[in-house]
Each structure stands twice: as structure tokens, then as C-alpha cells.
N, C-alpha and C. Protein backbone atom coordinates (compact mmCIF):
# COMPACT_ATOMS: atom_id res chain seq x y z
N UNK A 1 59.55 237.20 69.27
CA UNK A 1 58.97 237.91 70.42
C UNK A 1 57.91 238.89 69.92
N UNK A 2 56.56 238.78 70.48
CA UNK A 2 55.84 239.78 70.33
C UNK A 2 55.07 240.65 70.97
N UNK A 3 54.95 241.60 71.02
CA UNK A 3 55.23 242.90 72.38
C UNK A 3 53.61 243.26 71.86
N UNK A 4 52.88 243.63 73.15
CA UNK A 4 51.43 243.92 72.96
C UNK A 4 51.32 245.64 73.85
N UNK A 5 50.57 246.28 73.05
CA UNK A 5 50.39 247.76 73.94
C UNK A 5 48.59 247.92 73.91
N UNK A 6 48.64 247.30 75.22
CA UNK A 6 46.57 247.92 75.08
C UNK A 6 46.59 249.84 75.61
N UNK A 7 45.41 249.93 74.86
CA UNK A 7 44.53 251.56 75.32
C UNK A 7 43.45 251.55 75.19
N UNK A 8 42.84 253.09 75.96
CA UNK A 8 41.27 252.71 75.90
C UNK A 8 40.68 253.06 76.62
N UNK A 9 41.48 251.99 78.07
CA UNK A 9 40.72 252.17 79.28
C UNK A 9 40.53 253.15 79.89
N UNK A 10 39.37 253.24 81.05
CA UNK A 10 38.97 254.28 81.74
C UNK A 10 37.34 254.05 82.50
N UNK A 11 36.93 255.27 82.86
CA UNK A 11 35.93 255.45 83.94
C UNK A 11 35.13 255.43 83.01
N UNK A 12 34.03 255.03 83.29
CA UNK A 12 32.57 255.15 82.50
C UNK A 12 31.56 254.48 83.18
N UNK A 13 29.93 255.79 82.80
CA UNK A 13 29.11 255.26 83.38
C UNK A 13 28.39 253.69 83.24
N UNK A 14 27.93 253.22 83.97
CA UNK A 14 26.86 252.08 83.44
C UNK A 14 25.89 252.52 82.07
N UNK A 15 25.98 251.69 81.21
CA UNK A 15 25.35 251.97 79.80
C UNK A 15 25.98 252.63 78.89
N UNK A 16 27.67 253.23 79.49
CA UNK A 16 28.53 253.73 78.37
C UNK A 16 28.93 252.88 77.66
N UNK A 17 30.33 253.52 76.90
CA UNK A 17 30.72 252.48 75.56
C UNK A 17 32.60 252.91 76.17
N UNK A 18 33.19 251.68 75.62
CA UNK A 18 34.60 252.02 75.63
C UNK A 18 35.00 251.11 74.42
N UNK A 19 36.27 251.50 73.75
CA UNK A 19 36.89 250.91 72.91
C UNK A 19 38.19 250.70 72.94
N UNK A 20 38.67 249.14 73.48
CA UNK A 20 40.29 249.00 73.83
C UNK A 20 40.66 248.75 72.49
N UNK A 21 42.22 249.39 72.41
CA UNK A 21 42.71 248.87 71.22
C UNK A 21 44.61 248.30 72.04
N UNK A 22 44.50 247.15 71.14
CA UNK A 22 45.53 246.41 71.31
C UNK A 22 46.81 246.44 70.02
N UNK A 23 47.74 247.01 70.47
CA UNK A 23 48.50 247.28 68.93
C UNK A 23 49.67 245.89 69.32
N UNK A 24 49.86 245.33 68.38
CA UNK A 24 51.27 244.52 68.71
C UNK A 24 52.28 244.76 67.72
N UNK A 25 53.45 244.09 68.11
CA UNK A 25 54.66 244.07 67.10
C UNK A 25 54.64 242.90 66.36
N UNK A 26 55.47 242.81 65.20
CA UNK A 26 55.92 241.78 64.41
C UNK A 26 55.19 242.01 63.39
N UNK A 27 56.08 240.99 61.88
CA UNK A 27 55.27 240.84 60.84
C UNK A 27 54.98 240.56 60.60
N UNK A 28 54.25 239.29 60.90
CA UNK A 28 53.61 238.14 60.87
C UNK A 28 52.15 238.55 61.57
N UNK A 29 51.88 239.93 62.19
CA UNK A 29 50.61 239.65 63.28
C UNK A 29 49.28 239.30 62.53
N UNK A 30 49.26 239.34 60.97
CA UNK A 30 48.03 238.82 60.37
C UNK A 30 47.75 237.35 60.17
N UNK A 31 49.06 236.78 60.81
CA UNK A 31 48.96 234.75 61.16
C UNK A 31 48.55 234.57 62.54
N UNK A 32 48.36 235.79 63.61
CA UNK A 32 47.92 235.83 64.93
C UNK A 32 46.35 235.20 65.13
N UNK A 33 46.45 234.44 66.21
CA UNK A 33 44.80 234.47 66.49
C UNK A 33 45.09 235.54 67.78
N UNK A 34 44.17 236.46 68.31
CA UNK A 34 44.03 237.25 68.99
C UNK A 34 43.15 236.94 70.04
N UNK A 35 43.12 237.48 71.45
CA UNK A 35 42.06 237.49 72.12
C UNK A 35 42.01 238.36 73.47
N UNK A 36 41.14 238.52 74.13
CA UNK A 36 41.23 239.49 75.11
C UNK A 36 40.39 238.89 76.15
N UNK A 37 40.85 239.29 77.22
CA UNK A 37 40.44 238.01 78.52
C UNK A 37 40.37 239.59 79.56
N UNK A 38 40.13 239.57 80.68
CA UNK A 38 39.92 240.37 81.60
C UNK A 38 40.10 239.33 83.27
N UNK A 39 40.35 240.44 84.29
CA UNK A 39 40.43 239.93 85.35
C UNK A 39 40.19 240.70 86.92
N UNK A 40 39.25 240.73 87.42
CA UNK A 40 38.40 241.66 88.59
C UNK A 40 39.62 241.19 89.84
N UNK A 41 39.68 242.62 90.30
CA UNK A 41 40.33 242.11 91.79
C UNK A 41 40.18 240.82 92.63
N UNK A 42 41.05 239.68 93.12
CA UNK A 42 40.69 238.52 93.84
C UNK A 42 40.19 237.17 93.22
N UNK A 43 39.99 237.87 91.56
CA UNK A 43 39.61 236.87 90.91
C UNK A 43 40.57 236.35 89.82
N UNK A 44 40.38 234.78 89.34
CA UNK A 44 41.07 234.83 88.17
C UNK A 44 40.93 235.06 86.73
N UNK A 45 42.11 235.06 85.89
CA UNK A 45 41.99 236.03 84.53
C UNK A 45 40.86 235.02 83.70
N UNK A 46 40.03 235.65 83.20
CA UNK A 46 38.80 234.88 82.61
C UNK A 46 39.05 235.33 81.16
N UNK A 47 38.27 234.15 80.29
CA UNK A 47 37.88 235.04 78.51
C UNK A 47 36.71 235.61 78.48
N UNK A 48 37.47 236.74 77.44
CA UNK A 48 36.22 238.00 76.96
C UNK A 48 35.74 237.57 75.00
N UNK A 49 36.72 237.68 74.51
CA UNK A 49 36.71 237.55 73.18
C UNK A 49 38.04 237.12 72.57
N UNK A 50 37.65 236.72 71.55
CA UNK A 50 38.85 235.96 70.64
C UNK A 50 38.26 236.35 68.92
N UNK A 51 39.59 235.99 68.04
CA UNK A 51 38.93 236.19 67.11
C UNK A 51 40.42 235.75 66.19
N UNK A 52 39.95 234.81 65.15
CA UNK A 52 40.88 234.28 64.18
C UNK A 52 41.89 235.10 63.62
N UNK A 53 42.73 234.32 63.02
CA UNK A 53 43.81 234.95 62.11
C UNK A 53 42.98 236.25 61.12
N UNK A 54 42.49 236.00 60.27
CA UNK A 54 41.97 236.75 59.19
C UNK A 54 40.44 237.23 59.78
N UNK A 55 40.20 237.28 60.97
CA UNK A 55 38.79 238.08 61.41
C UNK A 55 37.56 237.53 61.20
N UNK A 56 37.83 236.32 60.67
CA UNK A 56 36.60 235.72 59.87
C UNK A 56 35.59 234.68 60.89
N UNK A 57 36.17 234.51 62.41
CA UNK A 57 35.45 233.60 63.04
C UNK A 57 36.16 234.54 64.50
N UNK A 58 34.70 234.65 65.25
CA UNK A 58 34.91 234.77 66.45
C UNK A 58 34.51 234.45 67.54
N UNK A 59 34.74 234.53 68.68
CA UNK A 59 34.55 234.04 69.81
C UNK A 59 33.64 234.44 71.29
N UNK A 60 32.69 234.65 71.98
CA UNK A 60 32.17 235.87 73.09
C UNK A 60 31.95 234.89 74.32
N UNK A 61 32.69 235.26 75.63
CA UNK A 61 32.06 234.71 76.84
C UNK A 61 30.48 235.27 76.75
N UNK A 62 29.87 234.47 77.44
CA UNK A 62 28.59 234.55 77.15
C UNK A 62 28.07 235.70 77.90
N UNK A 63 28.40 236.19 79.15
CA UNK A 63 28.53 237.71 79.28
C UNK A 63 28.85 239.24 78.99
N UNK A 64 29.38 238.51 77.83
CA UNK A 64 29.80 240.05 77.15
C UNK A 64 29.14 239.39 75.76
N UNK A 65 28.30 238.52 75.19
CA UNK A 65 27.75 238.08 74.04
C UNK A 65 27.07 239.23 73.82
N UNK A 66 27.09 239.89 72.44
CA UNK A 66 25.59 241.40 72.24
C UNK A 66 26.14 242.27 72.62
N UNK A 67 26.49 242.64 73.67
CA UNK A 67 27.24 243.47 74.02
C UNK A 67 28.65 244.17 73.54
N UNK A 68 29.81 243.29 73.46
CA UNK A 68 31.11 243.73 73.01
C UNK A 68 31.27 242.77 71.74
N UNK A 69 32.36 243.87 71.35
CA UNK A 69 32.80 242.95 69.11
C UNK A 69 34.29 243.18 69.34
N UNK A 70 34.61 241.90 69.26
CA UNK A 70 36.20 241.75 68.49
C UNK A 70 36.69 241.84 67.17
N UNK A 71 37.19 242.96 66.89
CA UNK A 71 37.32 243.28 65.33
C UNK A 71 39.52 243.07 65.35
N UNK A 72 39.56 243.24 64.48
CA UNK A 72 40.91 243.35 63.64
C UNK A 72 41.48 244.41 62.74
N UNK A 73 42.26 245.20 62.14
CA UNK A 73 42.98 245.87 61.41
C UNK A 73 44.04 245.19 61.22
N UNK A 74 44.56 244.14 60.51
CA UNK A 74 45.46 243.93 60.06
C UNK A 74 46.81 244.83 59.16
N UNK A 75 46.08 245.42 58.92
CA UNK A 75 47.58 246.45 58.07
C UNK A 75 47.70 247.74 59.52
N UNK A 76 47.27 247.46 60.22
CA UNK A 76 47.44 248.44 61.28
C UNK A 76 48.49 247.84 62.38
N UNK A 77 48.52 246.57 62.52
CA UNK A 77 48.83 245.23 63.53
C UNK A 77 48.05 245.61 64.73
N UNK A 78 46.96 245.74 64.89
CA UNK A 78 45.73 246.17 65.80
C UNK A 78 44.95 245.63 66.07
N UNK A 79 44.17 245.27 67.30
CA UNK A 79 42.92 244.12 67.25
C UNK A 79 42.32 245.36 68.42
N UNK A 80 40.99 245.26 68.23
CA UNK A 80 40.17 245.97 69.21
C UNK A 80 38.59 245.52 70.01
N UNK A 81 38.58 246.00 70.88
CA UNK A 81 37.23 245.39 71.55
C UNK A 81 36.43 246.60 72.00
N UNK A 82 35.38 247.08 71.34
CA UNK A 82 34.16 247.60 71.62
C UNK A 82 33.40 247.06 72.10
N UNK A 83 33.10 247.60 73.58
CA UNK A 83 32.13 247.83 74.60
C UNK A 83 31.08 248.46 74.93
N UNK A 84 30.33 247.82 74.86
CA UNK A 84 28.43 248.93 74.70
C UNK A 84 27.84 248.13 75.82
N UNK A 85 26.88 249.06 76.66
CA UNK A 85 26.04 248.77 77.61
C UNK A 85 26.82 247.88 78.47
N UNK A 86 27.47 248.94 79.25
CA UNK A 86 29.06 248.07 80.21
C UNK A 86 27.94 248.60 81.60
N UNK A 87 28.27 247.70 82.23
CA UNK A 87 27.66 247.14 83.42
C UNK A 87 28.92 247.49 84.88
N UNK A 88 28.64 247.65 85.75
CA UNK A 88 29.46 247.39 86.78
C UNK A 88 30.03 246.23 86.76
N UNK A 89 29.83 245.10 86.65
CA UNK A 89 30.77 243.85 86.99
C UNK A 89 31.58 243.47 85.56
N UNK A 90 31.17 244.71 84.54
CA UNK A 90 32.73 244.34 83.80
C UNK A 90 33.85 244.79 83.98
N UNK A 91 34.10 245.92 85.24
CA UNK A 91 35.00 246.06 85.52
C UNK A 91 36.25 245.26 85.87
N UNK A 92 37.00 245.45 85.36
CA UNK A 92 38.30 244.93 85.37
C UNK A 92 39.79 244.98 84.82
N UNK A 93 40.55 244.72 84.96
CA UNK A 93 42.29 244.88 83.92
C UNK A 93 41.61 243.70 82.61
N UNK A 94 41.63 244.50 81.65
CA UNK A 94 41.39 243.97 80.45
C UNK A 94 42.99 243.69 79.86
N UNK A 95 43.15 242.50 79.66
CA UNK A 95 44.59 242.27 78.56
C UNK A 95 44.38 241.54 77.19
N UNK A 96 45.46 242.15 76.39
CA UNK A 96 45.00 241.14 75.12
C UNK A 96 46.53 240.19 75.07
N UNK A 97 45.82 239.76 73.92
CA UNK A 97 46.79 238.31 73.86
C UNK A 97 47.13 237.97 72.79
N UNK A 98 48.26 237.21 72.73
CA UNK A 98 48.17 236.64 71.15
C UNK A 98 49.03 235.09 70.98
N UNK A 99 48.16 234.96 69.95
CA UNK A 99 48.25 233.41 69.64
C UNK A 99 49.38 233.27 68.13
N UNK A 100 50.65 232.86 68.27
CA UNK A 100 51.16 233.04 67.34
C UNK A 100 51.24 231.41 66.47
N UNK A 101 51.54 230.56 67.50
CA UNK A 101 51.27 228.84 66.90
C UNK A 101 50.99 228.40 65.86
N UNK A 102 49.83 228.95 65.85
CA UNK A 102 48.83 229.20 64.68
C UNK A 102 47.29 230.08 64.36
N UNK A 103 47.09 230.39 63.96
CA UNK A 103 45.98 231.29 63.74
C UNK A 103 44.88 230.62 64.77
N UNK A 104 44.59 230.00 64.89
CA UNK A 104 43.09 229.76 65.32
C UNK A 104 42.96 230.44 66.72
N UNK A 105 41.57 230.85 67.11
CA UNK A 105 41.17 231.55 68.61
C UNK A 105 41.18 230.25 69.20
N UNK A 106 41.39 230.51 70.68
CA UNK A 106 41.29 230.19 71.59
C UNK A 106 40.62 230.67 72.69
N UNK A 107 39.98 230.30 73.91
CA UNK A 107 39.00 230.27 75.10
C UNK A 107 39.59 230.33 76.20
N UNK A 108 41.14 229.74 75.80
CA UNK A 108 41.58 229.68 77.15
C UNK A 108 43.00 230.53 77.44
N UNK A 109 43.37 230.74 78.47
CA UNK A 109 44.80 231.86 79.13
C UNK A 109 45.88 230.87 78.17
N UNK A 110 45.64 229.72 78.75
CA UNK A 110 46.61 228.64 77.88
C UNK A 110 47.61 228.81 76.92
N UNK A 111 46.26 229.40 75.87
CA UNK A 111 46.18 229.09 74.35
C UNK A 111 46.99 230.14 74.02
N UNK A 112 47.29 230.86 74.52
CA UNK A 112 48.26 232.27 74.05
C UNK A 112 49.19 232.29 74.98
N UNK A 113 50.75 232.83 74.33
CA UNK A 113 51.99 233.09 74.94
C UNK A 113 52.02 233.89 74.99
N UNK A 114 51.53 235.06 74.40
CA UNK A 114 51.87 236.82 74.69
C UNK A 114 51.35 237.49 75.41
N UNK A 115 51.55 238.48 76.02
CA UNK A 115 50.11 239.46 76.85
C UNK A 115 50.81 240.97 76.93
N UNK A 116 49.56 241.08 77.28
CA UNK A 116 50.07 242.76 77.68
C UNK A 116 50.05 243.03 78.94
N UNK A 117 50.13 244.58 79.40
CA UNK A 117 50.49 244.94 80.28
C UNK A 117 49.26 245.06 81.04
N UNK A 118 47.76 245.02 80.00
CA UNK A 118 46.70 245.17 80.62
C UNK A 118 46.57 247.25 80.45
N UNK A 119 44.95 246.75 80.31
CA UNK A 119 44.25 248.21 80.66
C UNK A 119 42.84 248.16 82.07
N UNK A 120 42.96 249.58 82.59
CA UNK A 120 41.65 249.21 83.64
C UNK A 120 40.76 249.64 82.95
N UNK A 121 39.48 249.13 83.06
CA UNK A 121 37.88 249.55 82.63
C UNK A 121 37.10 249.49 84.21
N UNK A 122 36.82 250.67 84.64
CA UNK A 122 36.08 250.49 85.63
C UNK A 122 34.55 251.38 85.37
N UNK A 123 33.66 250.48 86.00
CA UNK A 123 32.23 250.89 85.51
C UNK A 123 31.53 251.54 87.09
N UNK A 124 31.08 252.50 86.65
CA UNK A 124 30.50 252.83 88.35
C UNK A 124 28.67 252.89 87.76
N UNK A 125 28.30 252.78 89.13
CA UNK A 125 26.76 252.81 88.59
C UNK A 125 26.28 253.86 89.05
């Protein structure tokens, strides 16, 4: 079983920056592929970023491409997503995820059994 705690979230203007961090349990979380998906009121949960076992390959919906980085801390059991030049329509419950199967990222809700509880990011203009 592996238990996910996101933080981070909050209010910010259009063109601010936020930085979620996703801590999980277990000892194994450096065999995790990781990823973080988001989901706007009425809509369904979409992908944001992903990013391999060892950090070395990652993943960007093409709306948050340039914009946000999926990084890792492995001796921390931590994965995080920095947000620059956040827009109103990225608002949403940001959750992360994790892929224990096997390391590789994934694109889709599918591809991961774990989640969190979710954080809000809301952007006002």
C-alpha cells in the first residue's frame, strides 16, 4: 500500500508560480513511476506530467509544456511539480499518483493505482 500527501496549493495571480509537492510512503518509492494529472469542476481528471522511476525521462500535456517541470527527490520519497506563468484555466484539484508495476510514466488515470487526496490551485486573473 502506498499512501500519497500532496501540498502547495493555493491562490495565485495569473503569471505566478506554485510548487506542489507530493510526498509518498514506502521503500521502494525510487521503483515508482510518478505522475500528476489535475481535474476542473464538471470536468474529467486529465494528465499534467509524469516522470520515470529514476527522473531520467519525462512526460508534459501539451498545455502545461514550458511552463511546468516534474522533478523527483528520491531520498526524500517526494516528486514535485513547478508551475510558472499559471493561467486561469489551470485551475484545478491537482493529484499525484503513483505507478508501482513498474517504473515507467504513464499518460493515462489507468496507468497508476495510487492517488492522493488532491490539492486546489486556483488562478484568478
Amino acid at each position: 500500500q502506498v499512501q500519497l500527501v500532496e501540498s502547495g496549493g493555493g491562490l495565485v495571480q495569473a503569471g505566478g508560480s506554485l510548487r506542489l509537492s507530493c510526498a509518498a510512503s514506502g521503500r521502494t518509492f525510487s521503483s515508482y513511476a510518478m505522475g500528476w494529472f489535475r481535474q476542473a469542476p464538471g470536468k474529467e481528471r486529465v494528465f499534467v506530467a509524469a516522470i520515470n522511476w529514476s527522473g531520467g525521462s519525462t512526460s508534459y500535456a501539451d498545455s502545461v509544456k514550458g511552463r511546468f517541470t516534474i522533478s523527483r527527490d528520491n531520498a526524500k520519497n517526494t516528486v514535485y511539480l513547478q508551475m510558472n506563468s499559471l493561467k486561469p484555466e489551470d485551475t484545478a484539484v491537482y493529484y499525484c499518483a503513483a505507478r508501482t508495476k513498474d517504473g515507467y510514466l504513464y499518460r493515462t488515470v489507468g496507468g497508476y493505482a495510487y492517488w492522493g487526496q488532491g490539492t486546489q490551485v486556483t488562478v484568478s486573473s
